[in-house]
Each structure stands twice: as C-alpha cells, then as structure tokens.
C-alpha atoms as a PDB file:
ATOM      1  CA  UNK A   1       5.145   9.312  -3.291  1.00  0.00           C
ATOM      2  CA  UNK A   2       2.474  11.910  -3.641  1.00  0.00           C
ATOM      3  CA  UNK A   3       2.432  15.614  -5.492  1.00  0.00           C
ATOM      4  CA  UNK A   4       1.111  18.570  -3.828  1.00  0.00           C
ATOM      5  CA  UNK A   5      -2.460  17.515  -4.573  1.00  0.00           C
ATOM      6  CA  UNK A   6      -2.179  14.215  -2.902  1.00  0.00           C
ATOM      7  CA  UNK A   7      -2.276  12.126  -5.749  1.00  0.00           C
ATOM      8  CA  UNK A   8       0.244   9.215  -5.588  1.00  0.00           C
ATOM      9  CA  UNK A   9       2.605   8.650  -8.153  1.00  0.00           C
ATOM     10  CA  UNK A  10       4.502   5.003  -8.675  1.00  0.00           C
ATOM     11  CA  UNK A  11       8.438   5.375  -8.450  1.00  0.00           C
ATOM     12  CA  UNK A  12       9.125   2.115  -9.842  1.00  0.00           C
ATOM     13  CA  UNK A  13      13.268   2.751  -9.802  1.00  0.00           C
ATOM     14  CA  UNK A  14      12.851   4.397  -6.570  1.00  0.00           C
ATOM     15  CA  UNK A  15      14.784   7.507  -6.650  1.00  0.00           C
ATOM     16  CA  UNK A  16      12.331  10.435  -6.442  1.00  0.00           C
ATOM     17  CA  UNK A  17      13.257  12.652  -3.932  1.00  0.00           C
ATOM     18  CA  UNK A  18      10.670  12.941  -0.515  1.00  0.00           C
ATOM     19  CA  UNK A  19       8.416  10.978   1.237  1.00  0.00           C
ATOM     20  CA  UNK A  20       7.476   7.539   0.084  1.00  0.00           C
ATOM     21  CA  UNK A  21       5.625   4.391   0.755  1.00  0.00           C
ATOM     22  CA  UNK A  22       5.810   0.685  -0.119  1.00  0.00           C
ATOM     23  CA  UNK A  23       3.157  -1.534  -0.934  1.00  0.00           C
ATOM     24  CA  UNK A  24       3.016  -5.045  -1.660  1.00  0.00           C
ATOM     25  CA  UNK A  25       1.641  -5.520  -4.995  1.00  0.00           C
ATOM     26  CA  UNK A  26      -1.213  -7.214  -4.371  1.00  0.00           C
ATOM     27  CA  UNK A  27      -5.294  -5.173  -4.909  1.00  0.00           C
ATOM     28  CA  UNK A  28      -6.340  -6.899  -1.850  1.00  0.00           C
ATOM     29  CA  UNK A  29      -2.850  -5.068  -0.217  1.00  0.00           C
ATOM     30  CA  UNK A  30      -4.013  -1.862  -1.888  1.00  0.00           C
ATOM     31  CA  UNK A  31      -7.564  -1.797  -1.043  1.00  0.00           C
ATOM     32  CA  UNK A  32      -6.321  -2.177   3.029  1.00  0.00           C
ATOM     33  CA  UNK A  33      -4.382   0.171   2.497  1.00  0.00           C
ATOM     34  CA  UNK A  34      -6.963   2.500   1.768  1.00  0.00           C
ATOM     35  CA  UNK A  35      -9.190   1.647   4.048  1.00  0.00           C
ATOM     36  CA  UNK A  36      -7.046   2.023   6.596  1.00  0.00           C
ATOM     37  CA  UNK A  37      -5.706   5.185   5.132  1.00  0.00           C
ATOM     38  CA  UNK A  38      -2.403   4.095   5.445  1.00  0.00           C
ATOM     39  CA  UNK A  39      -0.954   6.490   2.651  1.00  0.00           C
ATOM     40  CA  UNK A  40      -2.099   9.261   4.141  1.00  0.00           C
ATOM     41  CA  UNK A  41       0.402   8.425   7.868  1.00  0.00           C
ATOM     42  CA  UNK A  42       2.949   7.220   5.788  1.00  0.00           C
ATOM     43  CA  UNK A  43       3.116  10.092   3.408  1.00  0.00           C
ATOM     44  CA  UNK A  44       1.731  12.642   6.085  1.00  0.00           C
ATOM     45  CA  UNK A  45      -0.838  13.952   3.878  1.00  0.00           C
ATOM     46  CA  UNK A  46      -3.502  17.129   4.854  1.00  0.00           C
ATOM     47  CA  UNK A  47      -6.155  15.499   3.020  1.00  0.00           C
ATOM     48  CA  UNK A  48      -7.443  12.022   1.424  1.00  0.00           C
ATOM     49  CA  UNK A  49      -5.159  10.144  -1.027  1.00  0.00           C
ATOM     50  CA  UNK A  50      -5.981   9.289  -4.885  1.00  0.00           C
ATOM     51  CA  UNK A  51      -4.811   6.275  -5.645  1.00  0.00           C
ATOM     52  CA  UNK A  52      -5.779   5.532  -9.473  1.00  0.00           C
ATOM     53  CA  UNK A  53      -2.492   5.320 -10.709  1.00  0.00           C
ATOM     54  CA  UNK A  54      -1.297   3.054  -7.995  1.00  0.00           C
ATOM     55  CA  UNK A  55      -4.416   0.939  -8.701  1.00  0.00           C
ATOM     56  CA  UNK A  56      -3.323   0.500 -12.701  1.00  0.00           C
ATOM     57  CA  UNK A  57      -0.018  -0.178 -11.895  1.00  0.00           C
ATOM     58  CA  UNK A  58      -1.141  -2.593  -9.316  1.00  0.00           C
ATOM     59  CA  UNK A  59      -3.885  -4.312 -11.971  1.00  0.00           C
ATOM     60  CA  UNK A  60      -0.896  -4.199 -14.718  1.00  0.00           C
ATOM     61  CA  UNK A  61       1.296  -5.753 -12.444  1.00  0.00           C
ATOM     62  CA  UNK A  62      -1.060  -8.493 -11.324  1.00  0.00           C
ATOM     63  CA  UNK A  63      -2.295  -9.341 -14.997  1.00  0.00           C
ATOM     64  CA  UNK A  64       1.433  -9.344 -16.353  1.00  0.00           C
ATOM     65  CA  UNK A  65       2.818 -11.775 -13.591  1.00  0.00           C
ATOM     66  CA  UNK A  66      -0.350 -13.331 -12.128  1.00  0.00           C
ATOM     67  CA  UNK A  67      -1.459 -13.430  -8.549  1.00  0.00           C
ATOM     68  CA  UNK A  68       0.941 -13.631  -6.144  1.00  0.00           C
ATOM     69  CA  UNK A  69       0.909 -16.982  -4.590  1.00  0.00           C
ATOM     70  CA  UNK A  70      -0.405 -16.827  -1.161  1.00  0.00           C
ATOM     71  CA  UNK A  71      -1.859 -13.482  -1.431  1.00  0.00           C
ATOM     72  CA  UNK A  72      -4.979 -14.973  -0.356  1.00  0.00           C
ATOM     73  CA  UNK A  73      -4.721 -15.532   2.605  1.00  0.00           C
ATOM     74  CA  UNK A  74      -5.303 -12.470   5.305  1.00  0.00           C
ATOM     75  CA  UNK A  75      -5.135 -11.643   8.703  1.00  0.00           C
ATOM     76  CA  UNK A  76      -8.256 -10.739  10.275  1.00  0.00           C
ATOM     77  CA  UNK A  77      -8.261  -7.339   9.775  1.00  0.00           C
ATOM     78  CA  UNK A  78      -9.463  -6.504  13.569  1.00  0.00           C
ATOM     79  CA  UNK A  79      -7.395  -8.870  15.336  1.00  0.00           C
ATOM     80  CA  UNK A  80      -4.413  -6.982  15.395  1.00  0.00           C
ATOM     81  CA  UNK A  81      -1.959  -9.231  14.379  1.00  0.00           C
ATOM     82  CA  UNK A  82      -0.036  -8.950  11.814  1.00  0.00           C
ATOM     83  CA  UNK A  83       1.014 -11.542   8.881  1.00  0.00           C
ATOM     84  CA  UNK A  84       3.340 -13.613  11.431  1.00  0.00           C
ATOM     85  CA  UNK A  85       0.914 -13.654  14.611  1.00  0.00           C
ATOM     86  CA  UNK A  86       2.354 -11.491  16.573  1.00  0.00           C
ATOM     87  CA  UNK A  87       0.530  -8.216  17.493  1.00  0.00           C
ATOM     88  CA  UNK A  88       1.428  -5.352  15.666  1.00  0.00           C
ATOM     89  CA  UNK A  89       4.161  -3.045  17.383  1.00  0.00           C
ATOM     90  CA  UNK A  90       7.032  -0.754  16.717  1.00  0.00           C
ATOM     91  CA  UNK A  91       8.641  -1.508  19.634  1.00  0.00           C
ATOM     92  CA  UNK A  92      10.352  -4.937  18.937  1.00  0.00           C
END
C-alpha cells in the first residue's frame, strides 16, 4: 500500500483499506521489483515509489528467519519466463 506521496507502507495483518501489493520476502524479490517498477502498475502510482520501509521490513524479516531456501535461484530476468518455465501471461 502506498500514501498520497507514494511511499509504501507494510500492512503486515492486511486490512488497510485500497490498493495493495504482495511481495515475496526476499531483497533479491524487492530489488526486481524495483527495477522493474512493479509497485508503481500494481499500485497505479503518478510518480516513482519509495520503498525504505519495505526494504527494513524485508532486511528484518530476512535476518529474523534467515534466507529463504531457494531464493537463490532466478529466472533470467529477460527471458520472459516466469519461476515455472512457462512465459509470462494473464491469459491462462
């Protein structure tokens, strides 16, 4: 979710009201996600995102529980594919 100034804010329980996002929480998951300015579509915001708080809670997620097993391991970014192989599509 982000406020007016688009600076995203981590709903943990999930029940702020609007827009929202999911994210795996993983910093290599984050930092595609900004490259690929995936916040901004998803949360259909005018301008760029900030992500800092997403980042700590990411980082204090990540140092609490450890690295998520498998989180490794990527998809080459342009071969349009997703996780599973196939290509990426909303029309499945």
């Amino acid at each position: 979710m982000a406020d007016a100034a688009g600076v995203l804010v981590v709903d943990e329980r999930r029940r702020m009201p609007g827009r929202g996002a999911w994210l795996h929480p993983d910093p290599g998951c984050l930092d595609l996600a900004e490259r690929r300015r995936a916040f901004v579509r998803a949360l259909r915001l005018a301008g760029p995102a900030d992500v800092a708080a997403v980042r700590r809670h990411v980082e204090q997620q990540e140092a609490a529980t450890g690295p998520i097993p498998g989180a490794e391991q990527t998809v080459d970014e342009e071969s349009g594919l997703e996780a599973d192989g196939y290509p990426m599509s909303t029309n499945r």
